[in-house]
Protein backbone atom coordinates (compact mmCIF):
# COMPACT_ATOMS: atom_id res chain seq x y z
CA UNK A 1 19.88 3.83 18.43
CA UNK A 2 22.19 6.73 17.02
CA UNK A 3 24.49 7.82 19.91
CA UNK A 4 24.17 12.14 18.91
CA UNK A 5 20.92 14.00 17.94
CA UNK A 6 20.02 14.66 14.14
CA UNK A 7 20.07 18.17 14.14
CA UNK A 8 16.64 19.55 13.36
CA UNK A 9 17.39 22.06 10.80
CA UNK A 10 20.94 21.05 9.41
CA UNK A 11 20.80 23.35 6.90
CA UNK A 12 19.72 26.72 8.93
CA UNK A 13 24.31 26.45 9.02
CA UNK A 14 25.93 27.55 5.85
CA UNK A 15 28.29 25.24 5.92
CA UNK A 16 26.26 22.31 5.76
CA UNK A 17 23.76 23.82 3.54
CA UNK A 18 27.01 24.46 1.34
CA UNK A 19 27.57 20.62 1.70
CA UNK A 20 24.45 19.16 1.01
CA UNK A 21 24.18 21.48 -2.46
CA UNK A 22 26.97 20.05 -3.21
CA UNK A 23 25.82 16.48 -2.27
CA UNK A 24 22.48 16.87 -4.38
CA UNK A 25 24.38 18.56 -7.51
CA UNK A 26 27.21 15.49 -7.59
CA UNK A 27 24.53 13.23 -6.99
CA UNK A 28 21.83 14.64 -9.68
CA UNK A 29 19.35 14.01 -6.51
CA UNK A 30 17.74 16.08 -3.54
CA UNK A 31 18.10 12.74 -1.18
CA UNK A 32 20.50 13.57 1.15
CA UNK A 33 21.03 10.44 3.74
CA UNK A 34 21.29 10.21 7.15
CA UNK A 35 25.06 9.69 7.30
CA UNK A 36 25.30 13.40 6.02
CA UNK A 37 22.29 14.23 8.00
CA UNK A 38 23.68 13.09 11.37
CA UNK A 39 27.59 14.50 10.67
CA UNK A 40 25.79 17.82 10.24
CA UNK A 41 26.06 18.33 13.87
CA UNK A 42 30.04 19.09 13.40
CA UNK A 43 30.32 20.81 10.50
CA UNK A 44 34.01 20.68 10.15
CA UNK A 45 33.99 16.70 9.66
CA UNK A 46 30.90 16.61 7.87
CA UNK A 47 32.72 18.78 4.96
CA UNK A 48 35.68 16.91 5.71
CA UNK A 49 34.05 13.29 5.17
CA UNK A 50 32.10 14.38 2.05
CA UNK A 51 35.31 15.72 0.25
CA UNK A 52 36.83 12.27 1.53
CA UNK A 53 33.97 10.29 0.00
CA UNK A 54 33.37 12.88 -2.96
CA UNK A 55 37.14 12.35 -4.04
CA UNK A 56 36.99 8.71 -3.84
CA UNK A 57 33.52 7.73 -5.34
CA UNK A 58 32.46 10.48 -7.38
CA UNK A 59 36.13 11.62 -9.09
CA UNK A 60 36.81 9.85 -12.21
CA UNK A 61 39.79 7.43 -11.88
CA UNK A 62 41.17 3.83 -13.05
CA UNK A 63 38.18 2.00 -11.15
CA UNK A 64 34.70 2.66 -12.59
CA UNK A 65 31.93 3.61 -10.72
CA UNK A 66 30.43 0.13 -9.96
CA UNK A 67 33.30 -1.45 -9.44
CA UNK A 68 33.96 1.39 -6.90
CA UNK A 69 30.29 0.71 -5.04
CA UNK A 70 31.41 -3.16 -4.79
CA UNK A 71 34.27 -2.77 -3.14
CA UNK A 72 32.77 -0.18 -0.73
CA UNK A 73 30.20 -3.14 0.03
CA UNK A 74 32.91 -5.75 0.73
CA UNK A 75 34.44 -3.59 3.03
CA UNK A 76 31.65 -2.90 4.65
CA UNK A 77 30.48 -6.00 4.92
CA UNK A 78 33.86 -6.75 6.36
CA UNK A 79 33.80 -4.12 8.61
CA UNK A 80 29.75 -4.91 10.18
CA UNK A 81 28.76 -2.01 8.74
CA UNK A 82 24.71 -2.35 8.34
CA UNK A 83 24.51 1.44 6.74
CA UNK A 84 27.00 1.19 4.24
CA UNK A 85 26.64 -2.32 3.06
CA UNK A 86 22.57 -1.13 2.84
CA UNK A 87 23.09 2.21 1.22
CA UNK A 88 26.37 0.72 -1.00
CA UNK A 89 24.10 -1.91 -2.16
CA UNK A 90 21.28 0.19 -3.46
CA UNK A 91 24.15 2.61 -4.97
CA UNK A 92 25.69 -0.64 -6.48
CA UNK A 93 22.35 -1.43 -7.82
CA UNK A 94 21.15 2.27 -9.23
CA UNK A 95 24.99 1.89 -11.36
CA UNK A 96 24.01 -1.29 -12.91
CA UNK A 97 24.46 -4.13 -10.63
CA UNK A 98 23.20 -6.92 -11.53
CA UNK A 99 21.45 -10.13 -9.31
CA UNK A 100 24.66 -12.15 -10.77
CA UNK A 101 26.98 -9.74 -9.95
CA UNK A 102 26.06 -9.46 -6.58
CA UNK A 103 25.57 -13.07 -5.69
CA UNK A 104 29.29 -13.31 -7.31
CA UNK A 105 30.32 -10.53 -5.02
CA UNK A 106 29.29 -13.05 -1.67
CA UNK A 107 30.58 -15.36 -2.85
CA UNK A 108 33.87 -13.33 -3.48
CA UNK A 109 33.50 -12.10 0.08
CA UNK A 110 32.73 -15.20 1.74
CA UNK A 111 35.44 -17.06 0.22
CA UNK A 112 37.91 -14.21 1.43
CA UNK A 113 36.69 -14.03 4.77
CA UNK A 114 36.55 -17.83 5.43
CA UNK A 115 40.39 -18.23 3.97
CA UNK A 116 41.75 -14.74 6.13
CA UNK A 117 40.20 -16.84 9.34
CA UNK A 118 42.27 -19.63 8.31
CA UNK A 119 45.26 -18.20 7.36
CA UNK A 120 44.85 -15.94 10.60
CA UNK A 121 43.97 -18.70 13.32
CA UNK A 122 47.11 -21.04 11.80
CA UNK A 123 49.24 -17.82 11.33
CA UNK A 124 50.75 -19.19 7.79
CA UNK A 125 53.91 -17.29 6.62
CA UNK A 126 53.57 -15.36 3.45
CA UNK A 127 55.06 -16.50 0.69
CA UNK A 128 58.22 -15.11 -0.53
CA UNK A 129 56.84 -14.69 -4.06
CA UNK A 130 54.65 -12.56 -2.38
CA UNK A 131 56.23 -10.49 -0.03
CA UNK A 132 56.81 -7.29 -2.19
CA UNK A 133 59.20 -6.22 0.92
CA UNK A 134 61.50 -9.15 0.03
């Protein structure tokens, strides 16, 4: 259960009508999702998040798009996020994700989070070589 309303009419407020145009023109789609649909009830963070997100997933930069979406599902996963890892996976998946890739992806994330428990629970030292503070 969601712990504030969905407002009823988000976009009777400019500012989050302003936000969701811009959602469905960067997108190339009229589906905005309930993330945005629930942070419309502040619309200060809701155009703060989206310019977060929008400069992160949807800016051009040395990671492409996919690889972008699969990290955003390892995190999530990392993180218990249901939403994310759901609506990262389908985003993954709509860029060109493959069955392979993403059964390599858990495995990629169970591997990491089954050495970080070890490492954490015997509290190894990091290696020198390693220690870019060194």
């Amino acid at each position: 259960m969601a712990t504030i309303s969905k407002p009823d009419n988000p976009e009777s407020n400019p500012r989050v009508k302003a936000v969701f145009d811009d959602i469905r023109a960067t997108r190339g789609s009229d589906f905005i999702n309930n993330i945005w649909r629930y942070l419309a009830f502040d619309p200060p963070l809701l155009e703060q998040m989206w310019q977060e997100v929008k400069d992160v997933m949807a800016t051009p930069s040395e990671l492409d798009p996919l690889t972008k979406e699969m990290i955003y599902i390892a995190v999530s996963v990392a993180n218990s996020c249901t939403y994310c890892t759901h609506s990262h996976t389908a985003s993954a998946k709509a860029k060109g994700m493959t069955d392979a890739q993403h059964a390599d992806l858990m495995r990629v994330i169970t591997a990491a989070a089954k050495t970080n428990h070890l490492v954490t629970s015997m509290q190894v030292p990091v290696d020198p070589e390693f220690d870019t503070d060194a």
